[in-house]
Structures are given as C-alpha cells and as structure tokens.
C-alpha atoms as a PDB file:
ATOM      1  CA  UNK A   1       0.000   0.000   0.000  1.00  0.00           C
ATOM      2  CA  UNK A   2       1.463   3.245  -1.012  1.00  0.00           C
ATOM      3  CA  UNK A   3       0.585   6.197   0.840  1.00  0.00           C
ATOM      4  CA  UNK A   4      -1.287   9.114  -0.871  1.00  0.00           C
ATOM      5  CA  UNK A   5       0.922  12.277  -2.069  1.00  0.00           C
ATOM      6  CA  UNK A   6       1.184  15.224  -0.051  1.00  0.00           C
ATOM      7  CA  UNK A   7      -2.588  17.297  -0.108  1.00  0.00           C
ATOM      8  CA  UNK A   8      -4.475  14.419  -2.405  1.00  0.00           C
ATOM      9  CA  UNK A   9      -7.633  13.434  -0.443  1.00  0.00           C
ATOM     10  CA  UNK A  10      -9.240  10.434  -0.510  1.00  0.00           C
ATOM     11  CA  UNK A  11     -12.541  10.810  -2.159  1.00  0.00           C
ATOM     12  CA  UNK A  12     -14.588  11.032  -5.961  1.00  0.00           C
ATOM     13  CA  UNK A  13     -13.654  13.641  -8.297  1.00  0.00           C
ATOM     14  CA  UNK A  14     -15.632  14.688 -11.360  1.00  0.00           C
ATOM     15  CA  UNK A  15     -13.901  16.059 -14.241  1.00  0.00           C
ATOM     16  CA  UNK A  16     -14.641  19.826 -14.660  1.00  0.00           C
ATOM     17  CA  UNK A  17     -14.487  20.015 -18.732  1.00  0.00           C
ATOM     18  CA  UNK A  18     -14.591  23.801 -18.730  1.00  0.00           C
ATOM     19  CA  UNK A  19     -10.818  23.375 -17.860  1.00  0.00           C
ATOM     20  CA  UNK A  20     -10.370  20.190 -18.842  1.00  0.00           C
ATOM     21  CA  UNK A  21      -8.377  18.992 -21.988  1.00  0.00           C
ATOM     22  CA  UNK A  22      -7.893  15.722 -23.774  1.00  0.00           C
ATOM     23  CA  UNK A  23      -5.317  16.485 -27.091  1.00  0.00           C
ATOM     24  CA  UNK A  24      -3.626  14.190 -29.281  1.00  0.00           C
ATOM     25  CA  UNK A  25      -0.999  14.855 -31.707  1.00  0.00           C
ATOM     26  CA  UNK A  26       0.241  12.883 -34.626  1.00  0.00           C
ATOM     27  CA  UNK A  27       3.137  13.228 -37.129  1.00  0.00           C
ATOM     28  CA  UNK A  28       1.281  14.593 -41.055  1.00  0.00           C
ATOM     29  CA  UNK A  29       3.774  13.652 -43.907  1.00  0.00           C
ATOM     30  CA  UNK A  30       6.479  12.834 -41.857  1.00  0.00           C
ATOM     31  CA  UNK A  31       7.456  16.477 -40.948  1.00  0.00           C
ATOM     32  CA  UNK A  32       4.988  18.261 -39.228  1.00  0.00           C
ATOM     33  CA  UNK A  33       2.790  17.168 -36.213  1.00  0.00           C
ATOM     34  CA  UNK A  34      -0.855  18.026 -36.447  1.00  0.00           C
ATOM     35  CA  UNK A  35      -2.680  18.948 -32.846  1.00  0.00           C
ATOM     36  CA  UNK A  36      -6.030  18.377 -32.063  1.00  0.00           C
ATOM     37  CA  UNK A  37      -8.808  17.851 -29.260  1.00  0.00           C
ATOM     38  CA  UNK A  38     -11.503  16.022 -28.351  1.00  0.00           C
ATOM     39  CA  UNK A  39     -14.639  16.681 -26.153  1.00  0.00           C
ATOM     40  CA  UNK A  40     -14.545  15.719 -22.497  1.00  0.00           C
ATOM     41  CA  UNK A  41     -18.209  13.815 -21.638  1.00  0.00           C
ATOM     42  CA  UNK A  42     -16.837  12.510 -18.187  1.00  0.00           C
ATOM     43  CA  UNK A  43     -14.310  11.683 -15.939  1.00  0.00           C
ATOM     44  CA  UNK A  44     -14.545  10.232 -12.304  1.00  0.00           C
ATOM     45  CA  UNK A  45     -11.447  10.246 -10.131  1.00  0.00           C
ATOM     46  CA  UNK A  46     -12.309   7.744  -7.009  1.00  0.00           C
ATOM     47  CA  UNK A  47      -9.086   9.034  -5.090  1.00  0.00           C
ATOM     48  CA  UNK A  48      -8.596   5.577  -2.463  1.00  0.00           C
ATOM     49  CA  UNK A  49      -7.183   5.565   0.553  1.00  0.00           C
ATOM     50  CA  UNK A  50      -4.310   4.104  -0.584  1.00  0.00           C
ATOM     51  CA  UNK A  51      -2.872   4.759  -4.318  1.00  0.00           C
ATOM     52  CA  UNK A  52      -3.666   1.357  -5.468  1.00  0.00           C
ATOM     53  CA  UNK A  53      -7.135   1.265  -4.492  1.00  0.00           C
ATOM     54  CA  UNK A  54      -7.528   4.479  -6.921  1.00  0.00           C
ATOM     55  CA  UNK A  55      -9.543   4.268 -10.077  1.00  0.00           C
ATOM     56  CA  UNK A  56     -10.609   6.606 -13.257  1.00  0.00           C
ATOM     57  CA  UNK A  57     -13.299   6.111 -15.686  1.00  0.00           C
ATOM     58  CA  UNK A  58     -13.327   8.395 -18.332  1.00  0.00           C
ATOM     59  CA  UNK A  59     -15.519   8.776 -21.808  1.00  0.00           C
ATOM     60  CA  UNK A  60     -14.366  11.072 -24.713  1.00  0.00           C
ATOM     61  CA  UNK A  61     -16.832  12.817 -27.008  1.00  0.00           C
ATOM     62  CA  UNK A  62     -14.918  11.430 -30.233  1.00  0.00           C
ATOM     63  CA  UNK A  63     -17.667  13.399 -32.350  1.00  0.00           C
ATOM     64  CA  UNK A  64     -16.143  17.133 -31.022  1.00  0.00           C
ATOM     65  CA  UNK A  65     -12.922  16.925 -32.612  1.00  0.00           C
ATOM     66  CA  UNK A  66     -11.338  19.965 -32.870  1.00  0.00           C
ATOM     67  CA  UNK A  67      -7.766  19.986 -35.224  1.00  0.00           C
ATOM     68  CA  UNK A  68      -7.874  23.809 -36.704  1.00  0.00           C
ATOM     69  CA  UNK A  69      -9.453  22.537 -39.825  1.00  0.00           C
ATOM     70  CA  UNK A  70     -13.170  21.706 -40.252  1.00  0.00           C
ATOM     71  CA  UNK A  71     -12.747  19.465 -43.683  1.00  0.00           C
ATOM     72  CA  UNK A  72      -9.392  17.260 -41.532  1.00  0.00           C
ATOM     73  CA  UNK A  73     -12.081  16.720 -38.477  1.00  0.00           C
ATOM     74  CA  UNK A  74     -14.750  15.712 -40.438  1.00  0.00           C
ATOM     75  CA  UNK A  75     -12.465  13.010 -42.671  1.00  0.00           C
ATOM     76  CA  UNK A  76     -11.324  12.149 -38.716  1.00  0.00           C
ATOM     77  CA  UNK A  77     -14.908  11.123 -37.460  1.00  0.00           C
ATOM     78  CA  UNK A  78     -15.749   9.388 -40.898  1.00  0.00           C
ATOM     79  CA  UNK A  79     -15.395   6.012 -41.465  1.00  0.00           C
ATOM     80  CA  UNK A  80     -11.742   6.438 -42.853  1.00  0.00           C
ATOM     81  CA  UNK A  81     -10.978   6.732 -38.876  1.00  0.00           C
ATOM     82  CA  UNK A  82     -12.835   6.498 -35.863  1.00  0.00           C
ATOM     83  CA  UNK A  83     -16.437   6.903 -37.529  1.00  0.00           C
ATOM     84  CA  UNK A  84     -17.497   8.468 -34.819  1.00  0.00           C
ATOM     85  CA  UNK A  85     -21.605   7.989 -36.037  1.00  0.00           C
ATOM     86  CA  UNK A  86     -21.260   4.432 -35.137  1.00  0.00           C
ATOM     87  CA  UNK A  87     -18.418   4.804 -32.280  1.00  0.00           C
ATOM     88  CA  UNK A  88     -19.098   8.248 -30.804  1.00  0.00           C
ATOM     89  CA  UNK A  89     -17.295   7.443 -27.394  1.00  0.00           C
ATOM     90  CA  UNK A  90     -13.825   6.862 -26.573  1.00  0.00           C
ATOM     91  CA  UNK A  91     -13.721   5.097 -22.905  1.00  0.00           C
ATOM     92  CA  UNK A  92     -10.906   4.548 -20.621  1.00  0.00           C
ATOM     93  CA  UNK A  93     -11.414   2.222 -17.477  1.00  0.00           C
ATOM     94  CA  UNK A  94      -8.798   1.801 -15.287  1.00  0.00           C
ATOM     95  CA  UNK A  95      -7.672  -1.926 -13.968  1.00  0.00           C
ATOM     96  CA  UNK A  96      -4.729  -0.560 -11.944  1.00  0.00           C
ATOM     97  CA  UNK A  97      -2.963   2.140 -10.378  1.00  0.00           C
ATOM     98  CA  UNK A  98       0.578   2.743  -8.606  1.00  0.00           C
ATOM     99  CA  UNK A  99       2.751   5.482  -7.831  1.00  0.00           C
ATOM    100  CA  UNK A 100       6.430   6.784  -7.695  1.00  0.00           C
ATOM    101  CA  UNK A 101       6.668   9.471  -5.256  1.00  0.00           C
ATOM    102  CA  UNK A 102       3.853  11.949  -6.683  1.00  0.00           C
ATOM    103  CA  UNK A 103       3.691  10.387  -9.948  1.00  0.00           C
ATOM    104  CA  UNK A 104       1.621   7.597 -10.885  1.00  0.00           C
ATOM    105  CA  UNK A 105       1.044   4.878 -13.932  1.00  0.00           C
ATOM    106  CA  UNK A 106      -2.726   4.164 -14.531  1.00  0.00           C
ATOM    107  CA  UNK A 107      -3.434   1.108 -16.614  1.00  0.00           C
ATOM    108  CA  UNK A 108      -6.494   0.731 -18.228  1.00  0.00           C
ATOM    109  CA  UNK A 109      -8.747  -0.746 -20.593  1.00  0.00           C
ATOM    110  CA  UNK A 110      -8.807   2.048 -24.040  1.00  0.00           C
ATOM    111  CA  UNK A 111     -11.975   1.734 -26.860  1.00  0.00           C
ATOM    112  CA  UNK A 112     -11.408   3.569 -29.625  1.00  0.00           C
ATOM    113  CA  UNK A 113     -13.142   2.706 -32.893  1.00  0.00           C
ATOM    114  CA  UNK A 114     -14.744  -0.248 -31.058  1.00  0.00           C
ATOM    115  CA  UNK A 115     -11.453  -1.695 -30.291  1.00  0.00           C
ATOM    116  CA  UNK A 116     -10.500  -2.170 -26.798  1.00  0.00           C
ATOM    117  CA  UNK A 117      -6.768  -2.386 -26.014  1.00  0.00           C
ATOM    118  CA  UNK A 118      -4.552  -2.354 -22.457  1.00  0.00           C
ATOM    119  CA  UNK A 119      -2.979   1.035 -22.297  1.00  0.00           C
ATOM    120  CA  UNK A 120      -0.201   2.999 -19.191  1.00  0.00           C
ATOM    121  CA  UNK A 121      -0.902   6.846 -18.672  1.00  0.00           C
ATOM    122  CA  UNK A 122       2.047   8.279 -17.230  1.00  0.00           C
ATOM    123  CA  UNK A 123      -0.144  10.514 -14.959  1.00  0.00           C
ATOM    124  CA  UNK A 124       1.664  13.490 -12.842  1.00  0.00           C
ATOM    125  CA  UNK A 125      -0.618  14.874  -9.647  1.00  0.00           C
ATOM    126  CA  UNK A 126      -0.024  18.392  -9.916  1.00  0.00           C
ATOM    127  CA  UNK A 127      -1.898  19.345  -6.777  1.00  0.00           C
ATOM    128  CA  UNK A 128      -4.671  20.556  -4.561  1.00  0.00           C
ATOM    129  CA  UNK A 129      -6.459  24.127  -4.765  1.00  0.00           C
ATOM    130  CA  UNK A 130      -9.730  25.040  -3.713  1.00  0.00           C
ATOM    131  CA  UNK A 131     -11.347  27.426  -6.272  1.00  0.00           C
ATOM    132  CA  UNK A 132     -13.614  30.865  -5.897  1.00  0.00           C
ATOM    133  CA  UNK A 133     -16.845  29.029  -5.336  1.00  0.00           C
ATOM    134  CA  UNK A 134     -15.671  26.789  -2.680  1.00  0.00           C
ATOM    135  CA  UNK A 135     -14.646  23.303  -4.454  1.00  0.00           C
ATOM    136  CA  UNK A 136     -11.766  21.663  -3.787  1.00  0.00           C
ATOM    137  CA  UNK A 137     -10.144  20.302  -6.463  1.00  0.00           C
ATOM    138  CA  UNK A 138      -7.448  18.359  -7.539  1.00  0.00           C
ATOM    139  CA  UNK A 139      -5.330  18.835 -11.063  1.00  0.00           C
ATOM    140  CA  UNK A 140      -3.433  15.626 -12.906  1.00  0.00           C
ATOM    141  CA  UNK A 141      -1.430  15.064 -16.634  1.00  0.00           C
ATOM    142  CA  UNK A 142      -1.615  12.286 -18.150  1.00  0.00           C
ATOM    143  CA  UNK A 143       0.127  11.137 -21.276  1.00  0.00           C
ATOM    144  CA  UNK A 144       0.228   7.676 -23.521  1.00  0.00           C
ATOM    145  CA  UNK A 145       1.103   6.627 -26.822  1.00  0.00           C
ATOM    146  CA  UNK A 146      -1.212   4.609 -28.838  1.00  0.00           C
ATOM    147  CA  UNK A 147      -0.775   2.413 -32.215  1.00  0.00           C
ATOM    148  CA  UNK A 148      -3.560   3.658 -34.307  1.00  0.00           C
ATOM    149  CA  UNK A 149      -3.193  -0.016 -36.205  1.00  0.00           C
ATOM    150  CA  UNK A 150      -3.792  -1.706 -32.469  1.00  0.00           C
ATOM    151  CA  UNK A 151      -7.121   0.258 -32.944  1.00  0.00           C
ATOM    152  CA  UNK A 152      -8.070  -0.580 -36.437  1.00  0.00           C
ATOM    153  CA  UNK A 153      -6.908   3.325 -37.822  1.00  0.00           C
ATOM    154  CA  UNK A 154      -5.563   2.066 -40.594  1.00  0.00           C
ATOM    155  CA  UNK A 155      -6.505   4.764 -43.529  1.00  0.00           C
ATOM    156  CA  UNK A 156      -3.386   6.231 -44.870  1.00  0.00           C
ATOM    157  CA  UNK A 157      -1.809   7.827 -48.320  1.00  0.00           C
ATOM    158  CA  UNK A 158       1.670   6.882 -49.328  1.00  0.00           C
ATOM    159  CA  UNK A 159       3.683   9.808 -50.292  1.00  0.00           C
ATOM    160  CA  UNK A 160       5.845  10.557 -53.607  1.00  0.00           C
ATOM    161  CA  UNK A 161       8.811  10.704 -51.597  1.00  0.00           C
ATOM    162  CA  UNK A 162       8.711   7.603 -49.136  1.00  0.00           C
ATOM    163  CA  UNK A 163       6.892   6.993 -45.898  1.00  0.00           C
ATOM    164  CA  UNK A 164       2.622   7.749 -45.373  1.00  0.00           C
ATOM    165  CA  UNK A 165       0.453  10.776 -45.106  1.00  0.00           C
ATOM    166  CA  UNK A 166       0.039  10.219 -41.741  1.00  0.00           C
ATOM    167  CA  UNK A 167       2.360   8.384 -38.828  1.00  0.00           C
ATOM    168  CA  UNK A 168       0.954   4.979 -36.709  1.00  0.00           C
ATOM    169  CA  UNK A 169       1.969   6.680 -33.765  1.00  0.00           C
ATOM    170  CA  UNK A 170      -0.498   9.002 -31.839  1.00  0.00           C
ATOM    171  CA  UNK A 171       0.151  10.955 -28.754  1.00  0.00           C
ATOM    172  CA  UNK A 172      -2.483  11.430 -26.192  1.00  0.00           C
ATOM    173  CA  UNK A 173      -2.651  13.907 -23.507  1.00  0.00           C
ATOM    174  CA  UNK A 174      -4.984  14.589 -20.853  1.00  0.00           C
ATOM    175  CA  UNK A 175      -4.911  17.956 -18.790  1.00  0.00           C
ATOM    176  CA  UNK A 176      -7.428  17.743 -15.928  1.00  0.00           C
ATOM    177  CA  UNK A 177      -8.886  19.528 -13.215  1.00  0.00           C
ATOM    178  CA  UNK A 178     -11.726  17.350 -10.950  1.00  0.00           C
ATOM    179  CA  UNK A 179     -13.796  18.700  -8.343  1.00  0.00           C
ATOM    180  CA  UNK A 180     -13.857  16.442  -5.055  1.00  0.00           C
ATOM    181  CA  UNK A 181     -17.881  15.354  -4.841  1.00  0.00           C
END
C-alpha cells in the first residue's frame, strides 16, 4: 500500500471540462505534427485511501474533434478513422494504479473505434487548490502513446517521396482539473 501524495484526499472527483483537456498529436507527412482535441463527456477520479485502491473512468466525445481545420475533423470522425456515427465514445477504465513518489502509472482498458486495447498513462498529480466558489479540487497530466493499427486506424496515403500521409503513432494527452464530490 502506497501512501497518498502530499494534499491528495481520498474521495470522488468529477472532471470539470470547462478546464479540462484531452489532445492528441500525430506526425502529417512525416514532418509536421498536427494537434487536435476532443470533447470531455466525463471523468470520475475515485481518489482511495491508498494509491492502489484508486480508479478513473473516463468517456471522450470522439464526435467534437477539434484539429484547426473543419474538412481534416470531419475526414477524422468518418469512417476512414474512428467513424465516430457508429463509435461516438472513446472510454478509458482503469484496472490498476501505482505510484512513484507523486507520480503515478494508470493502466487501463482504451476503446477507440470499437477496439478495446490495455494502455499505461504516465499521470503526474499536480496538486490541490480550492477554487472561488468553494470546491476543492485536484489537477493531474496524463500522457500515452497509442498504435492507431492496435485500434483498427488504418486509412493512410503513401507519399511521392517515401513513408505515409500520416504516422501509426499518436500521442495522447490529458490535462485535468476534478472537483472532489
């Protein structure tokens, strides 16, 4: 059992997705990265009283992309990608958690495109605040890098020059700050 970091209270925490971010970021051509988000539906934090009694549960609106570009994140929720009209949800459920120091890995259970696969989010606790209204909360990053194959992603262009339109290797990054229930 591994004690709780410094200020992090046992208890539920709810996602606030006003200031709340999930991004991902892939390479485009080989030499550029393009940036995007998606929609936050939900997250719940149960905080135990012990790090490994911890879990998260989180859904992703995967219909509210947002990349900069309204023809790229339509071609994204079609059914070249994640076709969001039949898959409209990513989920994450966590089946474990542990820690080193104030740091933590949380492995879980990732659905994209229908397809579930085991993924680690290096996941930093970046504190404890309570805001202007009263609610404590509770901030964490979390990062991961995902096969887009593993998922069933596999629309791409092959380029002129060598190599695909777009890379197999997608960066995910979550940003979030939950308020204790």
């Amino acid at each position: 059992m591994t004690a709780l970091p410094n200020g992090l209270v046992a208890g539920t925490y709810n996602a606030d997705p006003s200031h709340s971010t999930a991004a991902f970021v892939v390479r485009h051509a080989g030499i550029s990265k393009v940036r995007g988000t998606l929609g936050l539906n939900s997250a719940t934090i149960t905080i135990g009283e012990d790090v490994e009694s911890s879990t998260v549960v989180a859904e992703l609106d995967a219909t509210a992309v947002s990349t900069g570009s309204p023809d790229r994140d339509a071609h994204l929720t079609s059914a070249d990608f994640w076709d969001a009209e039949k898959n409209p949800t990513w989920t994450f459920t966590s089946t474990s958690v542990s820690s080193d120091g104030d740091d933590f890995v949380v492995t879980g259970d990732l659905t994209i495109n229908g397809v579930t696969k085991s993924v680690e989010l290096e996941t930093e606790f970046d504190g404890t605040a309570v805001d202007a209204y009263g609610n404590p909360r509770a901030g964490f990053e979390a990062k991961t890098e995902i096969s887009r194959k593993d998922f069933g992603l596999t629309w791409n262009v092959a380029l002129e020059a060598g190599g695909v339109l777009v890379s197999d290797k997608v960066k995910i990054s979550l940003d979030i700050s939950a308020i204790k229930a």
